[in-house]
C-alpha atoms as a PDB file:
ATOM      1  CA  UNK A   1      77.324  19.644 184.735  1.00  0.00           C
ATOM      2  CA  UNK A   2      77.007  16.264 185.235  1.00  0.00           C
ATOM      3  CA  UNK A   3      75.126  13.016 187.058  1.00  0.00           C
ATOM      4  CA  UNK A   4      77.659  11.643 190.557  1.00  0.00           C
ATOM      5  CA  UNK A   5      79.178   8.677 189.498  1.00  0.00           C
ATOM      6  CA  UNK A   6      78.380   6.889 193.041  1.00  0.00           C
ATOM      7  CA  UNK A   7      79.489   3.426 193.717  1.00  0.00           C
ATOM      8  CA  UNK A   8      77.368   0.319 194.506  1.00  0.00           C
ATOM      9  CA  UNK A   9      75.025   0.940 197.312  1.00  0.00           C
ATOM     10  CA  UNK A  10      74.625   1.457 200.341  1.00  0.00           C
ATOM     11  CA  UNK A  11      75.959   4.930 200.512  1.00  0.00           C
ATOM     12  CA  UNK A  12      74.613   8.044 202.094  1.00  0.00           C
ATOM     13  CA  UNK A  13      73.783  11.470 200.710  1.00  0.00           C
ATOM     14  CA  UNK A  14      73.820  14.884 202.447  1.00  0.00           C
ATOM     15  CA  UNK A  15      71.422  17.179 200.995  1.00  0.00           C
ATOM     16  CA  UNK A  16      71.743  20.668 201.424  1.00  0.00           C
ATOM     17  CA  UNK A  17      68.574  22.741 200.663  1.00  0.00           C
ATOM     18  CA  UNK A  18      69.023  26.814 201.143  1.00  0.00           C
ATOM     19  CA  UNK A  19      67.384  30.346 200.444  1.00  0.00           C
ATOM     20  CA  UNK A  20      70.499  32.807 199.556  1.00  0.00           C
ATOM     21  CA  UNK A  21      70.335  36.512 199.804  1.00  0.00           C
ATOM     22  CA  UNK A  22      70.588  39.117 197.215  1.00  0.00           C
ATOM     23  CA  UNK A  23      73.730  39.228 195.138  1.00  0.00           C
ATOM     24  CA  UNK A  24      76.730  36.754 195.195  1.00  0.00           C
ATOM     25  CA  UNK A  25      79.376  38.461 197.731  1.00  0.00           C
ATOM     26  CA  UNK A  26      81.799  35.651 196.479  1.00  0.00           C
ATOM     27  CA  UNK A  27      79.281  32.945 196.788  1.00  0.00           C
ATOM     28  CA  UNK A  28      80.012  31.108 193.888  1.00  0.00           C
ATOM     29  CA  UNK A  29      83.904  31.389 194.445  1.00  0.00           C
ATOM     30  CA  UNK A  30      83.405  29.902 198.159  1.00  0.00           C
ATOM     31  CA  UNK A  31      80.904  27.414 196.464  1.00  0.00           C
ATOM     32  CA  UNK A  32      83.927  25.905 193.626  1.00  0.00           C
ATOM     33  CA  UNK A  33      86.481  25.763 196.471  1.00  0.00           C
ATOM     34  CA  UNK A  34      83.694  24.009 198.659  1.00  0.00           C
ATOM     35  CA  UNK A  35      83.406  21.459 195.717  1.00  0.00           C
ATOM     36  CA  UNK A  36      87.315  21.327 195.036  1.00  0.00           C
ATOM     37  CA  UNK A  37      87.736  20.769 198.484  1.00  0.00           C
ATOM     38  CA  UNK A  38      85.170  17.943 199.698  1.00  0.00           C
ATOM     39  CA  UNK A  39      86.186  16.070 196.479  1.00  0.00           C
ATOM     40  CA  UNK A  40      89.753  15.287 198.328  1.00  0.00           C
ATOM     41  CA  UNK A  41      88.023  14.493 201.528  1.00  0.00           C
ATOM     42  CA  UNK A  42      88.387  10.777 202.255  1.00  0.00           C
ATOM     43  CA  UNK A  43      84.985   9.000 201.769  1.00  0.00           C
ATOM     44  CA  UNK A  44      83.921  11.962 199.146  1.00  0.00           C
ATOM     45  CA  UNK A  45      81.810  10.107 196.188  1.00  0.00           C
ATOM     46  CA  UNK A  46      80.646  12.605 194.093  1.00  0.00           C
ATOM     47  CA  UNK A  47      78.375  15.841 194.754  1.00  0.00           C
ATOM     48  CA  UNK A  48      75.425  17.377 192.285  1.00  0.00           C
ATOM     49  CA  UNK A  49      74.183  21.287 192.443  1.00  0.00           C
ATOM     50  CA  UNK A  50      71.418  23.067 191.282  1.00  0.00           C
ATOM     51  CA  UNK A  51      70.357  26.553 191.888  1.00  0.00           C
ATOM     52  CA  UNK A  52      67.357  28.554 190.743  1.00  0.00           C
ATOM     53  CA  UNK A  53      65.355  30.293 193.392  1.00  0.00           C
ATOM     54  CA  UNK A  54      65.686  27.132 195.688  1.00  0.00           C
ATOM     55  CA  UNK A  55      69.480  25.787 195.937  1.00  0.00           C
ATOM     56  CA  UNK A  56      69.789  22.493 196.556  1.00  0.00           C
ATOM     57  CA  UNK A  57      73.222  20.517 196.646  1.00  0.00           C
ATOM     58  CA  UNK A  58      73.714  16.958 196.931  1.00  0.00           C
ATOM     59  CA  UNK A  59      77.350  15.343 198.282  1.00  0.00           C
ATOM     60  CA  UNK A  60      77.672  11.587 198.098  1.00  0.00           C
ATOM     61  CA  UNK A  61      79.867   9.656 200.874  1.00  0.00           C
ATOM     62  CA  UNK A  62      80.925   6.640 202.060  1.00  0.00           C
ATOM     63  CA  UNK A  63      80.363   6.737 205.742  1.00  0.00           C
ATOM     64  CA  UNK A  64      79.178   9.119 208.207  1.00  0.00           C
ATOM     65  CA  UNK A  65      82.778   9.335 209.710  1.00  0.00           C
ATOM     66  CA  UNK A  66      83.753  10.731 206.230  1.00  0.00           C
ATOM     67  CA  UNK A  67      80.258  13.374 206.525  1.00  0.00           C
ATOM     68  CA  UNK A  68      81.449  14.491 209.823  1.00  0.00           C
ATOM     69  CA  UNK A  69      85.206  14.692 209.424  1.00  0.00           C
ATOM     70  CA  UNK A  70      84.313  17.115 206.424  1.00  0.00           C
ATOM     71  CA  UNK A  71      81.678  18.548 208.759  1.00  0.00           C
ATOM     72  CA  UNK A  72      84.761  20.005 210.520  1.00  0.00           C
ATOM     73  CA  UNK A  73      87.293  20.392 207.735  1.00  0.00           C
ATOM     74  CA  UNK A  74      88.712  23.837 208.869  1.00  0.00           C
ATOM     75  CA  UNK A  75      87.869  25.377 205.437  1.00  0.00           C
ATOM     76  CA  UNK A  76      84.714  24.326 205.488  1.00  0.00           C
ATOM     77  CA  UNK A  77      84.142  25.556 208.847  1.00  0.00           C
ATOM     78  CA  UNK A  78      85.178  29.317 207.251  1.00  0.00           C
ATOM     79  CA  UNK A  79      82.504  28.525 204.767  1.00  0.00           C
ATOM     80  CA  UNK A  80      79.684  27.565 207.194  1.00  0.00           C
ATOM     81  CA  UNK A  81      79.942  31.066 208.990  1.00  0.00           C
ATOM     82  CA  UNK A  82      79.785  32.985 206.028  1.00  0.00           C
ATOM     83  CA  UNK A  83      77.208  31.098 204.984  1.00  0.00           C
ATOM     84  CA  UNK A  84      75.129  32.168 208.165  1.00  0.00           C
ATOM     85  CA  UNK A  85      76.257  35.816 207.942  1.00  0.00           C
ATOM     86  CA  UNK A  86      75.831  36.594 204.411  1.00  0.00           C
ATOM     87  CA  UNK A  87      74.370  33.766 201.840  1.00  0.00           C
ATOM     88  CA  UNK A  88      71.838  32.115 203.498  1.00  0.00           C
ATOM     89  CA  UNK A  89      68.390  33.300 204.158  1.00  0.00           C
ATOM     90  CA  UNK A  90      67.816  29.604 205.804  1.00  0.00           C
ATOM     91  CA  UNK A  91      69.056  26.479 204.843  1.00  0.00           C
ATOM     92  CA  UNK A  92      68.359  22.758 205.944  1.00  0.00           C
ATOM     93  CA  UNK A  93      70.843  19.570 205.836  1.00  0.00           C
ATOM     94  CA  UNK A  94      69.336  16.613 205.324  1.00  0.00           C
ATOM     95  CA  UNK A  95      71.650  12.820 205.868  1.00  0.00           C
ATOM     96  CA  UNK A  96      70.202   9.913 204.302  1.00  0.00           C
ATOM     97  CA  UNK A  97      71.228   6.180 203.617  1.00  0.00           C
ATOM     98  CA  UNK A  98      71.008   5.498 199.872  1.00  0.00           C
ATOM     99  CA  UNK A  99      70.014   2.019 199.531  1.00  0.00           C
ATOM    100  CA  UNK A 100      69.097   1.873 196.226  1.00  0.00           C
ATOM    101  CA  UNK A 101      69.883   3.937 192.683  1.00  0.00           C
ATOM    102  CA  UNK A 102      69.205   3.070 189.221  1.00  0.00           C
ATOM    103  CA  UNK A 103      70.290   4.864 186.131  1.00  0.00           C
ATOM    104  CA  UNK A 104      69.414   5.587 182.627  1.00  0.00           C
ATOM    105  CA  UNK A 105      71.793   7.247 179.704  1.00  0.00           C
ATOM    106  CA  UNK A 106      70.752   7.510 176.219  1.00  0.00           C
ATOM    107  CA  UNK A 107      74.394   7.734 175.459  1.00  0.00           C
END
């Protein structure tokens, strides 16, 4: 796991927050294509994922042309239903304009 390695700001972040049901039924599977996927979208930055009893992922983009053509990226339409029929208890997407980041890296 790693930190995005965004660009220079502004950029905007789409964060998703969700409550999955019991058991994976090829979650995770759906979850690495998701990733492989949005990373050759045009506009796709960089995306950060962490899941414990609240998942929340973070995807990085250029534009919110390049949020909403992925928004309807065929796959990820396939992914969105199962989503609602079998992961999610409830989920929330949240779009927001990064206008500032700052890092720190002992390395």
């Amino acid at each position: 796991m790693s930190i995005a390695n965004t660009r220079a700001t502004p950029y905007y972040a789409v964060i998703f927050t969700s409550i999955r049901t019991p058991g994976d039924n090829g979650y995770g599977d759906m979850a690495d294509a998701m990733v492989e996927a949005a990373a050759k979208q045009p506009g796709f930055l960089g995306v950060e994922s962490a899941r414990e009893e609240l998942g929340i992922t973070v995807s990085y983009w250029d534009s919110l042309e390049s949020i909403a053509a992925w928004k309807q990226d065929s796959m990820h339409l396939v992914a969105q239903q199962a989503g609602r029929e079998k992961w999610y208890e409830s989920y929330k997407t949240r779009i927001c304009l990064v206008e500032r980041d700052y890092d720190f890296s002992r390395i």
